[in-house]
Protein backbone atom coordinates (compact mmCIF):
# COMPACT_ATOMS: atom_id res chain seq x y z
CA UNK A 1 -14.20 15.17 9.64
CA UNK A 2 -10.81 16.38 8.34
CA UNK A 3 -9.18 12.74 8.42
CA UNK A 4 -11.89 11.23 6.94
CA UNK A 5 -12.09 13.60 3.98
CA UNK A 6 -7.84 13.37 3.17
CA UNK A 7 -8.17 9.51 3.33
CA UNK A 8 -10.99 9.69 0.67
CA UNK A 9 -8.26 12.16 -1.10
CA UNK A 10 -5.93 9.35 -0.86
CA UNK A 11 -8.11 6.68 -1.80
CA UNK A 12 -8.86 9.01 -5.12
CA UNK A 13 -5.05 9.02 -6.00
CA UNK A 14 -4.29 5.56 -5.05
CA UNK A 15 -7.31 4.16 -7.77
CA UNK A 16 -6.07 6.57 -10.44
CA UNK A 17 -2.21 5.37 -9.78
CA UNK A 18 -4.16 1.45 -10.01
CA UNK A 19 -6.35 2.46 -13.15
CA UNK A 20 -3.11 4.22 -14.75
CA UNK A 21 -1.54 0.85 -14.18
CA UNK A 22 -3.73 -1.80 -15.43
CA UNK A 23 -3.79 0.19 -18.59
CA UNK A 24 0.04 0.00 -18.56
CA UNK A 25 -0.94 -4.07 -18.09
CA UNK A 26 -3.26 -3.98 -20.67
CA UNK A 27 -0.94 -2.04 -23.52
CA UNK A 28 2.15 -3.55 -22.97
CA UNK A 29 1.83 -7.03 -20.47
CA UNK A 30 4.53 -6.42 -18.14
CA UNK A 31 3.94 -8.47 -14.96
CA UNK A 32 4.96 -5.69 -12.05
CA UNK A 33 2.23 -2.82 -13.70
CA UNK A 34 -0.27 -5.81 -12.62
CA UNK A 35 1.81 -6.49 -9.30
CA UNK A 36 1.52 -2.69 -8.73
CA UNK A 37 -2.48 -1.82 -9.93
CA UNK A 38 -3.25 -5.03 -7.70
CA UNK A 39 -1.50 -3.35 -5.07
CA UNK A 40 -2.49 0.07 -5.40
CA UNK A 41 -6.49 -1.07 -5.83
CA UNK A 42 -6.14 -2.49 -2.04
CA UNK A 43 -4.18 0.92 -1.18
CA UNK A 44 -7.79 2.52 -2.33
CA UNK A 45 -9.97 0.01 -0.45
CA UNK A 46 -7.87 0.27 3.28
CA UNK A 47 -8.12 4.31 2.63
CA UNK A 48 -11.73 3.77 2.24
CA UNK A 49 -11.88 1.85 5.18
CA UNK A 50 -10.37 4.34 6.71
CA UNK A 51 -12.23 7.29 5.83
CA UNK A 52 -15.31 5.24 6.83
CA UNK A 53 -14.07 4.56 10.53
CA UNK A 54 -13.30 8.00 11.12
CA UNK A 55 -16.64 9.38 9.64
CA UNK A 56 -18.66 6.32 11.45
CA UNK A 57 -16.84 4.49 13.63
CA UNK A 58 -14.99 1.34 13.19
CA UNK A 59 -16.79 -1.77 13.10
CA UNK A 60 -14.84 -5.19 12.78
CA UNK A 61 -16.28 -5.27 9.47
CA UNK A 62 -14.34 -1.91 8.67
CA UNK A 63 -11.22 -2.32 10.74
CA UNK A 64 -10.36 -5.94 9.16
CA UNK A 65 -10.73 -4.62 5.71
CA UNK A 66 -8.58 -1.64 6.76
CA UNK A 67 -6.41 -4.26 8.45
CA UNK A 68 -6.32 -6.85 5.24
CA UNK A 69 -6.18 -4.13 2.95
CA UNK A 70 -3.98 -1.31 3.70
CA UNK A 71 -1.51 -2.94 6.13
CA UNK A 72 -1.06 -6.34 5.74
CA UNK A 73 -1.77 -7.05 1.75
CA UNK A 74 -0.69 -3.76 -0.61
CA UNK A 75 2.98 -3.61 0.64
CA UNK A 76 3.92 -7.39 -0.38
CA UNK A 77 2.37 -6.90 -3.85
CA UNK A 78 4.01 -4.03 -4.60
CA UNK A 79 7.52 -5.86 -3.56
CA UNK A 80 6.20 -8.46 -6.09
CA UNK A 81 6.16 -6.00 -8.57
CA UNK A 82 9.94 -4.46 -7.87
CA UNK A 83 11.02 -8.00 -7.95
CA UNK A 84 9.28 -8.37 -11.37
CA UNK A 85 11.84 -5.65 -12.12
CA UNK A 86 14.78 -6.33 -11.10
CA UNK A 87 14.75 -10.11 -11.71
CA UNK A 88 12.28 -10.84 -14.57
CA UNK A 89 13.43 -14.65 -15.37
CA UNK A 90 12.26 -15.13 -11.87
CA UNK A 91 8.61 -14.30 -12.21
CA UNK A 92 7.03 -17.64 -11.54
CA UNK A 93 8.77 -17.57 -7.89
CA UNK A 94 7.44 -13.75 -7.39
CA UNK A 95 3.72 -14.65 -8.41
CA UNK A 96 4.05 -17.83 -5.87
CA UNK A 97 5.31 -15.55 -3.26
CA UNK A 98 2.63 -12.98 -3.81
CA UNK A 99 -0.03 -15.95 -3.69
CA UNK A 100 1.57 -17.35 0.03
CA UNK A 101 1.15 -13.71 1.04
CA UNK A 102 -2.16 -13.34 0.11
CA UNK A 103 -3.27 -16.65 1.63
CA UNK A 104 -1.67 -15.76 4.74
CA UNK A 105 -2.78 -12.16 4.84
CA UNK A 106 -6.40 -13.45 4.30
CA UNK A 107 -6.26 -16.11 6.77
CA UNK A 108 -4.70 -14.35 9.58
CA UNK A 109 -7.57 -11.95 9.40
CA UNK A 110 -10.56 -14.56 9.01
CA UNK A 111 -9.15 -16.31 12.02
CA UNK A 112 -8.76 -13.21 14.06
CA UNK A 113 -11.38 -11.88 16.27
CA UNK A 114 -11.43 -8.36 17.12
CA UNK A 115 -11.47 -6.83 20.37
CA UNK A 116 -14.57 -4.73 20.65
CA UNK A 117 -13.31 -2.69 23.88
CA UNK A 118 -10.14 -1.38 21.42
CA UNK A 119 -12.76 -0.53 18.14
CA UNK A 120 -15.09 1.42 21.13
CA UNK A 121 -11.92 3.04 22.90
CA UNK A 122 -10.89 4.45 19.27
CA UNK A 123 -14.06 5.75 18.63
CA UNK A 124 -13.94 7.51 22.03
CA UNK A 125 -11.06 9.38 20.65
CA UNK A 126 -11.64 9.68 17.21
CA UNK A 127 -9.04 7.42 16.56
CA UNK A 128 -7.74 4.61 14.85
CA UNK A 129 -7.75 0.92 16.77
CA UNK A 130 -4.13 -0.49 17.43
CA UNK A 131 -3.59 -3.50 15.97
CA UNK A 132 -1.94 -4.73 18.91
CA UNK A 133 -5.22 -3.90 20.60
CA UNK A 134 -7.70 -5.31 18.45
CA UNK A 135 -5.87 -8.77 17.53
CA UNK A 136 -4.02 -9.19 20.56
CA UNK A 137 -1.93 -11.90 19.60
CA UNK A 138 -4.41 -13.31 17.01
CA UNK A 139 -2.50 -13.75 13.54
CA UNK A 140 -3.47 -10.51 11.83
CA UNK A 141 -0.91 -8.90 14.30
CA UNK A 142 1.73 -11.46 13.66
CA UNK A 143 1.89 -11.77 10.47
CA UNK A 144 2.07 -8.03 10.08
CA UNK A 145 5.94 -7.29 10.67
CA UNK A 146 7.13 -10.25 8.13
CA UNK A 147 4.98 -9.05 5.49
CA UNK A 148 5.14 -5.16 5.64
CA UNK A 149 8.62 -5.01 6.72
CA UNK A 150 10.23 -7.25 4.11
CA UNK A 151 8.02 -5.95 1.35
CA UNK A 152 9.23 -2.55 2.39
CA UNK A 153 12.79 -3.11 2.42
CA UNK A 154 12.02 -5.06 -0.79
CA UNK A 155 10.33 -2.06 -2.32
CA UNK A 156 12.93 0.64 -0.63
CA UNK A 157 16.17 -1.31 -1.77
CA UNK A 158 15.11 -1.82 -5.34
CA UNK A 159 13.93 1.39 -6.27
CA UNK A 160 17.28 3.37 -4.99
CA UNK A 161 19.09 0.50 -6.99
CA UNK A 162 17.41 1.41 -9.93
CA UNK A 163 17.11 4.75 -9.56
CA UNK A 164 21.00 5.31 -8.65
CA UNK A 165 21.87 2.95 -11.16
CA UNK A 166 19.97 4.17 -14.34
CA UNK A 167 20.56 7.34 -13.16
CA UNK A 168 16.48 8.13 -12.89
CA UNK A 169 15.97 10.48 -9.74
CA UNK A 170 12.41 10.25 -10.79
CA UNK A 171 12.30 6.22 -9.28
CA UNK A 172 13.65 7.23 -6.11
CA UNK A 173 10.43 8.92 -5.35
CA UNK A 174 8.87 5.92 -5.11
CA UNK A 175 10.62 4.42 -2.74
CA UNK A 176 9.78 8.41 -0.97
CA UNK A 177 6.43 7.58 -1.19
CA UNK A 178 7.02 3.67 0.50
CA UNK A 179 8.77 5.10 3.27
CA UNK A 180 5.86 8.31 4.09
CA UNK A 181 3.26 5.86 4.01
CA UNK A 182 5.48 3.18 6.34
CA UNK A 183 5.76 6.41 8.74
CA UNK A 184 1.42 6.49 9.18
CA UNK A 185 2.36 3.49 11.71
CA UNK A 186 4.06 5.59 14.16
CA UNK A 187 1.30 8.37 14.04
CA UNK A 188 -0.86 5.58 15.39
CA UNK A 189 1.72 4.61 18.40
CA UNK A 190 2.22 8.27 18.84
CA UNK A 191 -1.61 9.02 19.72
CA UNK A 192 -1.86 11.49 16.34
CA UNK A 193 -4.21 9.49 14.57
CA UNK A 194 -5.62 12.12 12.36
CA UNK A 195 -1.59 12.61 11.08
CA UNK A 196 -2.24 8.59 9.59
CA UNK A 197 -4.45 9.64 6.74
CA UNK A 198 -2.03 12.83 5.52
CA UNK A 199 0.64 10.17 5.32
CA UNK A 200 -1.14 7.89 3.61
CA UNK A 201 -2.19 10.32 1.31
CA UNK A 202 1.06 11.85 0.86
CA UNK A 203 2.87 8.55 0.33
CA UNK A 204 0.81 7.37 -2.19
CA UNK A 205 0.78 10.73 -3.92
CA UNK A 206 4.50 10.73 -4.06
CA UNK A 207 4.61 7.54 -5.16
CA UNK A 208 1.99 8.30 -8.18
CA UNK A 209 4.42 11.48 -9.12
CA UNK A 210 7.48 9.33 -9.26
CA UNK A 211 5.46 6.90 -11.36
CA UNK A 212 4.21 9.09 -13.69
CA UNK A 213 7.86 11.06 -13.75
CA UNK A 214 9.43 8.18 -14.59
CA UNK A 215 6.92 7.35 -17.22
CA UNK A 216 7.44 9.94 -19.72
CA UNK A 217 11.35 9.60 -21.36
CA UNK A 218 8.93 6.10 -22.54
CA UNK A 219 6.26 7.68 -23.49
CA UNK A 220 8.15 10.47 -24.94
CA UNK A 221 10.60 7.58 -26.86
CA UNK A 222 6.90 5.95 -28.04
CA UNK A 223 5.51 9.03 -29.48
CA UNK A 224 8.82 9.32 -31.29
CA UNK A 225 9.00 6.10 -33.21
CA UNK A 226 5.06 6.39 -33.75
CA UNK A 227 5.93 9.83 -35.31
């Protein structure tokens, strides 16, 4: 299936953008590269989870990793890493709020059944369960507006300050990428299921070519002073 193969596509960029990170980590400790490969590593596991309930069918096994994964966990991490940013002194607060959203993110899941009727109506479609559907109003679906929204506008906000402010057009394509892969949510409501995966994909691609545009005037200033 189409979908299924673009969400593996997006799962391939999303663990290079992690790996390219946790090297960043590894070379130089800043906190937000381990914010971000944290964040983009679940990216790669909910497109996997994905791809695999579109090629198999979605199982609650599959749909709360997708759930845990790509909707509820990746967006507040990656906030964590743009307030590592833009208020470094702060870190110990950002780690502790990345730690309550985990806990919560984890929780809410564990402690919400799934619907079986909404996992066998999207595979009657070839679709992609609602969370509304499949959690009713268990805590994986109420917990998912405080998290992704505020880590959104978290992620959105600081990267236009940055980018406007250090003049670095290259940052403001990460907070592109944010906002395509926010849109996949409204695919979903809209019935176009199969659109979800190309904005995943897309978002996460964007966000990876901001990233690595971004990147070089320090790699090129490294190279420099190694020269």
């Amino acid at each position: 299936m189409l979908a299924a193969a673009i969400a593996v596509a997006g799962a391939l960029v999303a663990g290079a953008f992690a790996t390219q990170l946790a090297q960043q980590f590894a070379a130089r400790r800043r906190p937000h590269a381990l914010a971000w490969s944290a964040s983009l590593g679940l990216y790669a596991v909910g497109m996997v989870a994905l791809a695999a309930g579109f090629a198999a069918g979605w199982s609650p096994g599959w749909f709360g990793l997708y759930w845990l994964a790509g909707a509820l966990l990746n967006v507040p991490l990656l906030a964590v890493g743009q307030l590592h940013l833009l208020m470094p002194r702060r870190a110990p607060l950002w780690w502790a709020l990345g730690a309550v959203a985990t806990v919560a993110a984890v929780a809410a899941v564990a402690l919400s059944p799934v619907e079986p009727a909404a996992l066998a109506a999207a595979d009657a479609r070839g679709g992609i369960p609602l969370g509304a559907q499949a959690y009713g109003d268990g805590l994986a679906w109420t917990v998912l507006r405080p998290l992704t929204l505020g880590g959104s506008l978290v992620v959105l906000v600081g990267a236009v300050t940055s980018g406007v402010r250090q003049r670095r057009p290259a940052v403001l394509l990460i907070a592109a990428g944010v906002a395509l892969s926010a849109s996949s949510s409204s695919f979903v409501r809209a019935g176009q299921d199969e659109l979800v995966a190309v904005a995943l994909t897309a978002g996460v691609s964007v966000m990876y070519a901001g990233f690595r545009a971004a990147s070089q005037p320090a790699r090129a200033r490294t190279e420099a002073a190694a020269g």
